[in-house]
C-alpha atoms as a PDB file:
ATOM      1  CA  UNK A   1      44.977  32.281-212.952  1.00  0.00           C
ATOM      2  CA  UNK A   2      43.821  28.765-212.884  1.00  0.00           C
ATOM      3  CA  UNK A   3      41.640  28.632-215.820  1.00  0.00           C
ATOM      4  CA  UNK A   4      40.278  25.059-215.299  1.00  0.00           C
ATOM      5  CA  UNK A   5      39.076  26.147-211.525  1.00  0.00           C
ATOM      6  CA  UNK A   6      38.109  29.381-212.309  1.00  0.00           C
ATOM      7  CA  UNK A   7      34.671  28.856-210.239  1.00  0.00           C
ATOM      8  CA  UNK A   8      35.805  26.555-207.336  1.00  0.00           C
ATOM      9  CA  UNK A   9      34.087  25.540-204.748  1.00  0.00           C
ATOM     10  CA  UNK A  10      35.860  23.360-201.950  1.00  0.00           C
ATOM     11  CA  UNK A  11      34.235  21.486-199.178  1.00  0.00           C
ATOM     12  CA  UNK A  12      31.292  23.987-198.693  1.00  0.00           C
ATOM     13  CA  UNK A  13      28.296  23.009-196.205  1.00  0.00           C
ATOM     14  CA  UNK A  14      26.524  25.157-195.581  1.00  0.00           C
ATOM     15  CA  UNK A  15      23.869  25.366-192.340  1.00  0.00           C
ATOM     16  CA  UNK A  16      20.784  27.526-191.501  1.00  0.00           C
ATOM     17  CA  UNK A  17      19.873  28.249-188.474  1.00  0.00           C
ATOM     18  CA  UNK A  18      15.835  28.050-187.971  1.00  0.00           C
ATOM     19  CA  UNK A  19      13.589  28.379-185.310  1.00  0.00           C
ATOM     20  CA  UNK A  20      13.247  24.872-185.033  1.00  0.00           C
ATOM     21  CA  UNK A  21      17.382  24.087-184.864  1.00  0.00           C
ATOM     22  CA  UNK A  22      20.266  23.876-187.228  1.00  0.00           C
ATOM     23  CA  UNK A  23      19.431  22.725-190.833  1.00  0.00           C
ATOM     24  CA  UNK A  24      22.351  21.973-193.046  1.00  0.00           C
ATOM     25  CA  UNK A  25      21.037  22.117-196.361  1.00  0.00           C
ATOM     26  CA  UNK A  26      24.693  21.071-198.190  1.00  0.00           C
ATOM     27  CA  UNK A  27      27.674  19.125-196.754  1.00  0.00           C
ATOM     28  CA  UNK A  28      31.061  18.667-198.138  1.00  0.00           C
ATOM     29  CA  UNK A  29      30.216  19.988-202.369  1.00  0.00           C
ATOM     30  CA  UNK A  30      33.021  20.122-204.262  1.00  0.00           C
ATOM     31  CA  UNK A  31      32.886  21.802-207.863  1.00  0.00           C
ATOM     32  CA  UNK A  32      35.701  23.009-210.405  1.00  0.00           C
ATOM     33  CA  UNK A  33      34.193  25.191-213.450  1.00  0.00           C
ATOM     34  CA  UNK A  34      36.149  26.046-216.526  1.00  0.00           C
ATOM     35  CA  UNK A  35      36.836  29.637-217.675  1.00  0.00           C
ATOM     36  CA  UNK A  36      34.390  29.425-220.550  1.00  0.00           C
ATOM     37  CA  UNK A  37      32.463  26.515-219.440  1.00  0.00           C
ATOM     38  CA  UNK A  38      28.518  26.229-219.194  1.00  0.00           C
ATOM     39  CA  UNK A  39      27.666  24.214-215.947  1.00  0.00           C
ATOM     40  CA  UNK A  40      23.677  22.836-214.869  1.00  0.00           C
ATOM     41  CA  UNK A  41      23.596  22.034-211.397  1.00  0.00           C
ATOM     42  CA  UNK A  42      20.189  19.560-211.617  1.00  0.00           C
ATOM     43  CA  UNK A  43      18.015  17.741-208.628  1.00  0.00           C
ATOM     44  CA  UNK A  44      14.742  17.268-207.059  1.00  0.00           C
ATOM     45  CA  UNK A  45      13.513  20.055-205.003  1.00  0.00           C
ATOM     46  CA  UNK A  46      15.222  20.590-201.701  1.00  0.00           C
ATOM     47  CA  UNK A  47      18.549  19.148-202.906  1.00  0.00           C
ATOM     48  CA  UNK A  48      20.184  22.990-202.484  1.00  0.00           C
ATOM     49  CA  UNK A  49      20.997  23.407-206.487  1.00  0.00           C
ATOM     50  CA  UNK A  50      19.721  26.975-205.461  1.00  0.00           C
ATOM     51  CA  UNK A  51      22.003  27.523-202.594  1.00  0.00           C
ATOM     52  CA  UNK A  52      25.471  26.593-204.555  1.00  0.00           C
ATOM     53  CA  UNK A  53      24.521  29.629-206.726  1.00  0.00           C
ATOM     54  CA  UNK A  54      23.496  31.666-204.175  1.00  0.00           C
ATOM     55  CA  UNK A  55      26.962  30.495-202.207  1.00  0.00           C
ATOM     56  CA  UNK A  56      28.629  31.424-205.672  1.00  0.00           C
ATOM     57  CA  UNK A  57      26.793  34.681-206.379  1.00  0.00           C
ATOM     58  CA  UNK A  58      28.083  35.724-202.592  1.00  0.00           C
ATOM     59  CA  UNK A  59      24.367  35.773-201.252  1.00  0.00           C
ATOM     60  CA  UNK A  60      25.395  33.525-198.858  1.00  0.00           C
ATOM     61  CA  UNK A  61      28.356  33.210-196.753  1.00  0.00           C
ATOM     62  CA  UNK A  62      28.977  29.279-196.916  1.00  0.00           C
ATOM     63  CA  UNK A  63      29.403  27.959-193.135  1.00  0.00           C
ATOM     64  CA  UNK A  64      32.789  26.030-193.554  1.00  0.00           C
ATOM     65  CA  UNK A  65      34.558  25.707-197.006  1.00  0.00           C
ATOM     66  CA  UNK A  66      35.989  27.933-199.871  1.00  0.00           C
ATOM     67  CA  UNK A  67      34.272  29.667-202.618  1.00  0.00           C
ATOM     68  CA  UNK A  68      36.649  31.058-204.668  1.00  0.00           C
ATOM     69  CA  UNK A  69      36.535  32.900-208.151  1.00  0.00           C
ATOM     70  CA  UNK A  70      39.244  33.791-210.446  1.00  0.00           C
ATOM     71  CA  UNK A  71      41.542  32.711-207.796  1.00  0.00           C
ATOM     72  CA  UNK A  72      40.018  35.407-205.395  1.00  0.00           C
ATOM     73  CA  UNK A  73      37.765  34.324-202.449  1.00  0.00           C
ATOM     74  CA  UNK A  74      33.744  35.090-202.655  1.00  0.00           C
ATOM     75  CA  UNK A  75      32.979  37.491-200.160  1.00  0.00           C
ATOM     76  CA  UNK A  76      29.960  38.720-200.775  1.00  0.00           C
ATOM     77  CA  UNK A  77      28.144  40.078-204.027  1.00  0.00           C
ATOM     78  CA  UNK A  78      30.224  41.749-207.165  1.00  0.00           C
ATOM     79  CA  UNK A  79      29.525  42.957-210.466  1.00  0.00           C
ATOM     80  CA  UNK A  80      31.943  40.276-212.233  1.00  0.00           C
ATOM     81  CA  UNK A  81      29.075  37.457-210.929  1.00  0.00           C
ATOM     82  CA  UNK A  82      25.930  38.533-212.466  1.00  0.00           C
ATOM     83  CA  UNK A  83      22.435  36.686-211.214  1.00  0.00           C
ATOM     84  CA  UNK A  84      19.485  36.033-213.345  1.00  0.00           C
ATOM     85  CA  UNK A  85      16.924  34.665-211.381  1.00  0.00           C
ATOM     86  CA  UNK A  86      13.024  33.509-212.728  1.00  0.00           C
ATOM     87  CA  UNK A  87      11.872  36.145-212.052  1.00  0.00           C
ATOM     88  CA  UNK A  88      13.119  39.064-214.217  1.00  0.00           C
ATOM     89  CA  UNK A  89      12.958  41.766-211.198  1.00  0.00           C
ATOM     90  CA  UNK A  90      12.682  44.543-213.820  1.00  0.00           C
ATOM     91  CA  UNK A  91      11.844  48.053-212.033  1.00  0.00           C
ATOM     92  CA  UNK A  92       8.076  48.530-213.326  1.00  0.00           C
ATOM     93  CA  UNK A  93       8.369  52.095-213.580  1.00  0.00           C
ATOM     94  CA  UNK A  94      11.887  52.184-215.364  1.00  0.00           C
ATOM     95  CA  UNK A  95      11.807  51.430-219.388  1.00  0.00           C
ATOM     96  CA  UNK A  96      13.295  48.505-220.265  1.00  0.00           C
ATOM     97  CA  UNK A  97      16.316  50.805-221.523  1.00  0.00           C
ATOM     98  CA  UNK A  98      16.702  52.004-218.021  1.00  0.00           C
ATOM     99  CA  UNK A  99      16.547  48.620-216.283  1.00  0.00           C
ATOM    100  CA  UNK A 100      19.680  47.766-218.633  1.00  0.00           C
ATOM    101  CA  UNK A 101      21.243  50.758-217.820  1.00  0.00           C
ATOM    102  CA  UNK A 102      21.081  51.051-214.271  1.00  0.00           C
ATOM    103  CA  UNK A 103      23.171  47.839-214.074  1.00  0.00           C
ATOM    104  CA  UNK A 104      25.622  49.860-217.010  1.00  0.00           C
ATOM    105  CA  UNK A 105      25.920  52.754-214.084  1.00  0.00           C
ATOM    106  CA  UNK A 106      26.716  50.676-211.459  1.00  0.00           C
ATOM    107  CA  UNK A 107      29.343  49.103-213.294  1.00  0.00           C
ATOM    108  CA  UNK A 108      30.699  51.231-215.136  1.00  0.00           C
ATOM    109  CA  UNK A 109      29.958  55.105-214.425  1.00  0.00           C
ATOM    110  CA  UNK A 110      33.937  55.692-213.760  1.00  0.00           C
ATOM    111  CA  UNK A 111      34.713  54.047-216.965  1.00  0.00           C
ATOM    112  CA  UNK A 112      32.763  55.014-219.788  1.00  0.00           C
ATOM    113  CA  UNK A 113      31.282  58.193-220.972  1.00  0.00           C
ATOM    114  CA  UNK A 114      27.612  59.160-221.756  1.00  0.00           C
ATOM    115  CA  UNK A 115      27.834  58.253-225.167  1.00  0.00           C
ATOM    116  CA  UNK A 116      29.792  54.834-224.748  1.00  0.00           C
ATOM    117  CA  UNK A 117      27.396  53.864-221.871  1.00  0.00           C
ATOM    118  CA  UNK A 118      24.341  54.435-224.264  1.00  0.00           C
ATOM    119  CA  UNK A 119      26.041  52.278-227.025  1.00  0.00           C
ATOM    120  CA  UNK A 120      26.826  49.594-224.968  1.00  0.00           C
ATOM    121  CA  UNK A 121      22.919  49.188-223.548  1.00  0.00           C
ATOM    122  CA  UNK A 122      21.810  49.337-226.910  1.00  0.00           C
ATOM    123  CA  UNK A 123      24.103  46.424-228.044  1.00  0.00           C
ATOM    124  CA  UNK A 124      23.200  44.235-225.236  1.00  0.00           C
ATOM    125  CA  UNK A 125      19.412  45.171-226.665  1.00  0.00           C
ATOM    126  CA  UNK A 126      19.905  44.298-229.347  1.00  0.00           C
ATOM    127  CA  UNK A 127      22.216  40.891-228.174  1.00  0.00           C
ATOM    128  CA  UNK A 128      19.006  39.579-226.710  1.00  0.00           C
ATOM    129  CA  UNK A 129      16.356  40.771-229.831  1.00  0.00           C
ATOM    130  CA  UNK A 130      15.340  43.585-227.464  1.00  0.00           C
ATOM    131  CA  UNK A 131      16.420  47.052-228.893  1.00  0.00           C
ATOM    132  CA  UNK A 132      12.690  47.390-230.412  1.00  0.00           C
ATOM    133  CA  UNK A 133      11.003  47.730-226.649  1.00  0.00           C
ATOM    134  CA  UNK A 134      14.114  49.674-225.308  1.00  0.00           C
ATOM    135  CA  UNK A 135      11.412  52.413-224.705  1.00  0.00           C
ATOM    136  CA  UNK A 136       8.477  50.148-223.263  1.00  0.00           C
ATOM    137  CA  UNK A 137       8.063  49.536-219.568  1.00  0.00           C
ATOM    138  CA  UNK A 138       8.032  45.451-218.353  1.00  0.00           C
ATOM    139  CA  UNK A 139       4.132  45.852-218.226  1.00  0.00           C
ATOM    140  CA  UNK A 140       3.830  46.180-221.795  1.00  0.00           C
ATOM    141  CA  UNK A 141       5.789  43.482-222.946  1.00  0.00           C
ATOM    142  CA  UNK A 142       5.803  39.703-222.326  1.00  0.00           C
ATOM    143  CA  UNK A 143       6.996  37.174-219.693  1.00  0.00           C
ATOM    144  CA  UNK A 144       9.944  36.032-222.712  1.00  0.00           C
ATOM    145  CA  UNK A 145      10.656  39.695-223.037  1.00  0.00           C
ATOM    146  CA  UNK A 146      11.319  40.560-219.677  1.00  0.00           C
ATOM    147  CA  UNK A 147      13.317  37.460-219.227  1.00  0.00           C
ATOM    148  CA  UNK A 148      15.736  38.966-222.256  1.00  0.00           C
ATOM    149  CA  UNK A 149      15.741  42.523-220.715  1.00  0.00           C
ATOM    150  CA  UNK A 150      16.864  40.411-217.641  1.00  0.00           C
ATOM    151  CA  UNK A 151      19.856  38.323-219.110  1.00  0.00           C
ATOM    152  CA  UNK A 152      20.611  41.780-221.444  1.00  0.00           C
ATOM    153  CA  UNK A 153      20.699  43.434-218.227  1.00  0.00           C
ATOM    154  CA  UNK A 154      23.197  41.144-216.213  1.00  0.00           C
ATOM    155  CA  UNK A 155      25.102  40.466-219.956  1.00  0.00           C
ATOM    156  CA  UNK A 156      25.641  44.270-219.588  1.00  0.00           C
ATOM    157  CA  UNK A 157      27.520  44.189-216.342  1.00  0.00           C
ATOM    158  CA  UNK A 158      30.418  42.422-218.093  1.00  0.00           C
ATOM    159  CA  UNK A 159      30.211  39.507-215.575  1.00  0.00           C
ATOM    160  CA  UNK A 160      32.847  36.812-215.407  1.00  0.00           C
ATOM    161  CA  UNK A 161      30.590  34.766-214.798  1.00  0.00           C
ATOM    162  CA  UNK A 162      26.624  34.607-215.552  1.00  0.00           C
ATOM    163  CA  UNK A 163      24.475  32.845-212.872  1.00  0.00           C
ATOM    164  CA  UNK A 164      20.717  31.724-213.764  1.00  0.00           C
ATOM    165  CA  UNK A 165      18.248  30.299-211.278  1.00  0.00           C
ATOM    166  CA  UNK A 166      15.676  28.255-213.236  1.00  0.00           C
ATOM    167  CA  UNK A 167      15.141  31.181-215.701  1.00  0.00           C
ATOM    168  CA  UNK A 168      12.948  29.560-218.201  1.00  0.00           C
ATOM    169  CA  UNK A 169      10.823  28.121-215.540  1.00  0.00           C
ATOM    170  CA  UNK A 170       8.073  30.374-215.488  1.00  0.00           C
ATOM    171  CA  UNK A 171       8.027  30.726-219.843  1.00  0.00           C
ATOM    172  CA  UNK A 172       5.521  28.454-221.831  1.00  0.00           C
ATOM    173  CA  UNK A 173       7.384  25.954-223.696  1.00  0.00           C
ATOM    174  CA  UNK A 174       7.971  27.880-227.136  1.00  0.00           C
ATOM    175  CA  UNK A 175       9.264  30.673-225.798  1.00  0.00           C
ATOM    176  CA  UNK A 176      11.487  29.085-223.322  1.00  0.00           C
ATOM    177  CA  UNK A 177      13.200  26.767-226.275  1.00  0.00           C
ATOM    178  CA  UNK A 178      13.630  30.361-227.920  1.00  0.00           C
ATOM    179  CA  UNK A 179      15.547  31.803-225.592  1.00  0.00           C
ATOM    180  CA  UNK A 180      17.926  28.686-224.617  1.00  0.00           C
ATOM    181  CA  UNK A 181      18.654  29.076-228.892  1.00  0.00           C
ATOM    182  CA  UNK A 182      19.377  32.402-228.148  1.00  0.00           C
ATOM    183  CA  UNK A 183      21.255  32.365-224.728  1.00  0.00           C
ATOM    184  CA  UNK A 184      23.365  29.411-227.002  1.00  0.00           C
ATOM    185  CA  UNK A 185      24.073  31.352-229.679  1.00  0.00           C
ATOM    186  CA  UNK A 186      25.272  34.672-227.205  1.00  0.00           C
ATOM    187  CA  UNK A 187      27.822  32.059-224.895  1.00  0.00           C
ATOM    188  CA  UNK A 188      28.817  31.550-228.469  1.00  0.00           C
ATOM    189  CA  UNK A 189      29.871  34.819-229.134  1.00  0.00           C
ATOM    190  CA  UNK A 190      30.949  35.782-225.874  1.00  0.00           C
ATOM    191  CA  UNK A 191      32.727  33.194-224.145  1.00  0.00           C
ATOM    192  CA  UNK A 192      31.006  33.814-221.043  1.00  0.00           C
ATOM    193  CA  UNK A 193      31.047  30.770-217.981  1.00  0.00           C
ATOM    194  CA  UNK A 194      27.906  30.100-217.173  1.00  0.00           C
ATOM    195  CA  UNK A 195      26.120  28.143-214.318  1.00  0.00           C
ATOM    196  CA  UNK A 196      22.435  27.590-214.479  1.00  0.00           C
ATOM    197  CA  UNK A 197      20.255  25.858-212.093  1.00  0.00           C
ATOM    198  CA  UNK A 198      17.561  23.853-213.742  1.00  0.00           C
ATOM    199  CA  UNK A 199      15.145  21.143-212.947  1.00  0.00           C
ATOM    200  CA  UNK A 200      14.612  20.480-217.211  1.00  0.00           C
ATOM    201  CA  UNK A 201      16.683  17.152-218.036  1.00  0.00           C
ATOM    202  CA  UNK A 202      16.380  18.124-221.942  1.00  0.00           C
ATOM    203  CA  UNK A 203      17.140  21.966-221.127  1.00  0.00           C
ATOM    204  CA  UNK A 204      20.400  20.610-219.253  1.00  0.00           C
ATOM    205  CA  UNK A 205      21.583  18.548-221.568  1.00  0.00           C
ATOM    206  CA  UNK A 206      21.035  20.788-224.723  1.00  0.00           C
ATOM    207  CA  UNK A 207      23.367  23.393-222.877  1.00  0.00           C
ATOM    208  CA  UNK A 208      25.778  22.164-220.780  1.00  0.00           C
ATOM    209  CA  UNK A 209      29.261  20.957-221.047  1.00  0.00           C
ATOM    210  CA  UNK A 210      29.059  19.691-217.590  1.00  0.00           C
ATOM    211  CA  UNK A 211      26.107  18.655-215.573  1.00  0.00           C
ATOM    212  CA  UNK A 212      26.268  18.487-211.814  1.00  0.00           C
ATOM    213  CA  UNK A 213      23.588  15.744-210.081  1.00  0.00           C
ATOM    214  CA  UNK A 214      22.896  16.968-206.786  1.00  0.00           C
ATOM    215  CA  UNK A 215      21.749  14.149-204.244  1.00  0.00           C
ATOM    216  CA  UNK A 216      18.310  14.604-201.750  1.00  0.00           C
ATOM    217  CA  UNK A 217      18.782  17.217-199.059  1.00  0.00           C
ATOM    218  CA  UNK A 218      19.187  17.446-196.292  1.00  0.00           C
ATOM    219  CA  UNK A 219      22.842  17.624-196.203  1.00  0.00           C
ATOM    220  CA  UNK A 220      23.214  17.733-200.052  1.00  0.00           C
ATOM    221  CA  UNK A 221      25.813  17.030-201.675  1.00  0.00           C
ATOM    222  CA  UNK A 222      27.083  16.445-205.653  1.00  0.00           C
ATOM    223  CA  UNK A 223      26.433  12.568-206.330  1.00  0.00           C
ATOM    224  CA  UNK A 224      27.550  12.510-209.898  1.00  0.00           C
ATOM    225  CA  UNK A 225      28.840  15.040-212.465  1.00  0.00           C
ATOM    226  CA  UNK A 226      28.533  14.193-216.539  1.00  0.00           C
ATOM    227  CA  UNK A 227      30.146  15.473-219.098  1.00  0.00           C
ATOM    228  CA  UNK A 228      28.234  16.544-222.093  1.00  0.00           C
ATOM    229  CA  UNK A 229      30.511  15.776-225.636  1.00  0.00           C
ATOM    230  CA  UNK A 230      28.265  17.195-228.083  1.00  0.00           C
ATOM    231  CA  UNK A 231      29.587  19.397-230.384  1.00  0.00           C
ATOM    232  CA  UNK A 232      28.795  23.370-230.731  1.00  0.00           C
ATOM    233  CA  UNK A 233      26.636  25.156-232.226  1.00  0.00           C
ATOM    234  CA  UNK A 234      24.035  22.512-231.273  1.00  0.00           C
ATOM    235  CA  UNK A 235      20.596  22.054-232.738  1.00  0.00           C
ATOM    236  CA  UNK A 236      17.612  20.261-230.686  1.00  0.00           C
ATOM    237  CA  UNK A 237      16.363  19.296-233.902  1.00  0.00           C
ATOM    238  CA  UNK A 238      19.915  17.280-234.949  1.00  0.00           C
ATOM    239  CA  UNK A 239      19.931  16.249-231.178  1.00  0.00           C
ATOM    240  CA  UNK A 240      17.035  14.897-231.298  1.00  0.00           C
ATOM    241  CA  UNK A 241      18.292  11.528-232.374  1.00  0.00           C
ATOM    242  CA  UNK A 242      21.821  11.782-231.197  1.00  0.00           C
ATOM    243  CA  UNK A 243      23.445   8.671-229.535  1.00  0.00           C
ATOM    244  CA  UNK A 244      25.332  11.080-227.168  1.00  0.00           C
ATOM    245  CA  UNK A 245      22.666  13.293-226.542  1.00  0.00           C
ATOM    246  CA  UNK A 246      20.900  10.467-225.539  1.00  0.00           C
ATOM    247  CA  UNK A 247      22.974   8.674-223.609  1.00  0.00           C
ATOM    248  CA  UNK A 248      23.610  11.798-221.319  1.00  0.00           C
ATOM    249  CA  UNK A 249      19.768  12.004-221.048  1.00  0.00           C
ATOM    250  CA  UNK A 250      19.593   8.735-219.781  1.00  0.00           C
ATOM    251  CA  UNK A 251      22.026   8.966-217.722  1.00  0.00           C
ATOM    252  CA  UNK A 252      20.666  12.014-216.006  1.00  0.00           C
ATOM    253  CA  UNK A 253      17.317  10.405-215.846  1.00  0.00           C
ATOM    254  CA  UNK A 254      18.488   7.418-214.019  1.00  0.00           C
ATOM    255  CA  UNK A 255      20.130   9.535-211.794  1.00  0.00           C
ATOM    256  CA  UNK A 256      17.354  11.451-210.656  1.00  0.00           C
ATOM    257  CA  UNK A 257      14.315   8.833-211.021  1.00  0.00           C
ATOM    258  CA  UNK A 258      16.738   5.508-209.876  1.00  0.00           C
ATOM    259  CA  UNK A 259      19.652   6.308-207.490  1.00  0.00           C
ATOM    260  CA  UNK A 260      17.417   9.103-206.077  1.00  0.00           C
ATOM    261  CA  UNK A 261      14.277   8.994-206.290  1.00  0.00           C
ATOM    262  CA  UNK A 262      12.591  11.645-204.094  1.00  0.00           C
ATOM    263  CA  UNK A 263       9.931  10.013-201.726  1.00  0.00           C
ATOM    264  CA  UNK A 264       6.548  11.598-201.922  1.00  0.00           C
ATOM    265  CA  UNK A 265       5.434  10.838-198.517  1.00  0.00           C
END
């Protein structure tokens, strides 16, 4: 297995077709993720960041090109590429104990017994500062909560790889700096890859290893990818001031509001 390209995507454009015609929303991306690796894929809106996970997730078959995964081709949706999206999608009338473990069936009713399926949802709980509420249903908890239920949830599945669409983009600002210290310190102790679509510069920056710039749609494409050198555990306080921290945020910046500035009109 070809740990440097363990997420691969070669030459994918993908088109719609609409009412209106065909709409190609990305043309001729090309991104290698590391076994291990924590990826942002970053642009304005419209620029398809939400499409290469969806291509990667196997929501979407991708019109011409190769998604591949662990040196296997995507074909469609699988329990080793787990999705967090912004909005949790907890089952309202399921505890949060029973959202986690309905992904733990799915997975892995063949595999483990009763008893070993029970311990493992209560880990992930408890991985995410959740095992309190395992009895509470999503309406009784917070928007931050159900976010962790959610991540617990896909963390649960075992996934190869975790994908999250913007899924701190709904949280107020305390709570979402919360939970990128605690999704930090869980890729920490898991090892997990990770690929995270975010419009945040800071958020990007503070997580990644590798940020990919996506350029204007329509026919998007990657215009530059940066690598992040800052060293792990990281703290945003210590970053703060950091010449490489800030030096990647520029760079981003300049990418986004210079090179490609999206037009208003």
């Amino acid at each position: 297995m070809n740990l440097d390209k363990f997420v691969s995507l070669e030459n994918i454009e993908m088109t719609f077709h609409t009412k209106s015609g065909a709409f190609t929303a990305l043309k001729d991306v090309n991104i290698n993720i590391k076994q291990g690796e924590f990826v942002s894929i970053i642009g304005h809106s419209g620029c398809g960041k939400s499409t290469v996970l969806n291509i990667i997730a196997g929501l979407y078959p991708a019109s011409e090109g190769v998604a591949l995964c662990a040196d296997r081709e995507i074909a469609g949706p699988g329990p080793e590429r787990a999705v967090v999206f912004q909005n949790h999608s907890l089952l309202p009338w399921l505890t949060v104990y029973e959202n986690v473990m309905l992904a733990v069936d799915s997975v892995f009713a063949k595999t483990k017994t009763k008893a070993e399926k029970d311990d493992w949802v209560n880990y992930n709980l408890k991985l995410v500062h959740m095992d309190h509420a395992a009895h509470k249903r999503p309406n009784e908890i917070s928007g931050g909560m159900k976010q962790r239920v959610g991540i617990a949830r896909a963390l649960a599945m075992q996934p190869k790889v975790l994908l999250m669409d913007e899924p701190f983009g709904a949280l107020d600002a305390l709570t979402r700096a919360h939970l990128q210290d605690e999704l930090m310190k869980i890729c920490a102790e898991i090892n997990t890859t990770v690929v995270m679509v975010t419009h945040d510069v800071d958020e990007a920056v503070l997580l990644s290893d590798k940020i990919v710039m996506m350029t204007n749609g329509p026919a998007a494409t990657v215009g530059e990818i940066l690598s992040v050198r800052l060293e792990r555990p990281r703290s945003r306080l210590a970053l703060a001031g950091d010449a490489e921290y800030l030096r990647c945020r520029q760079a981003v910046l300049t990418f986004l509001y210079d090179k490609h500035r999206k037009d208003d009109h």
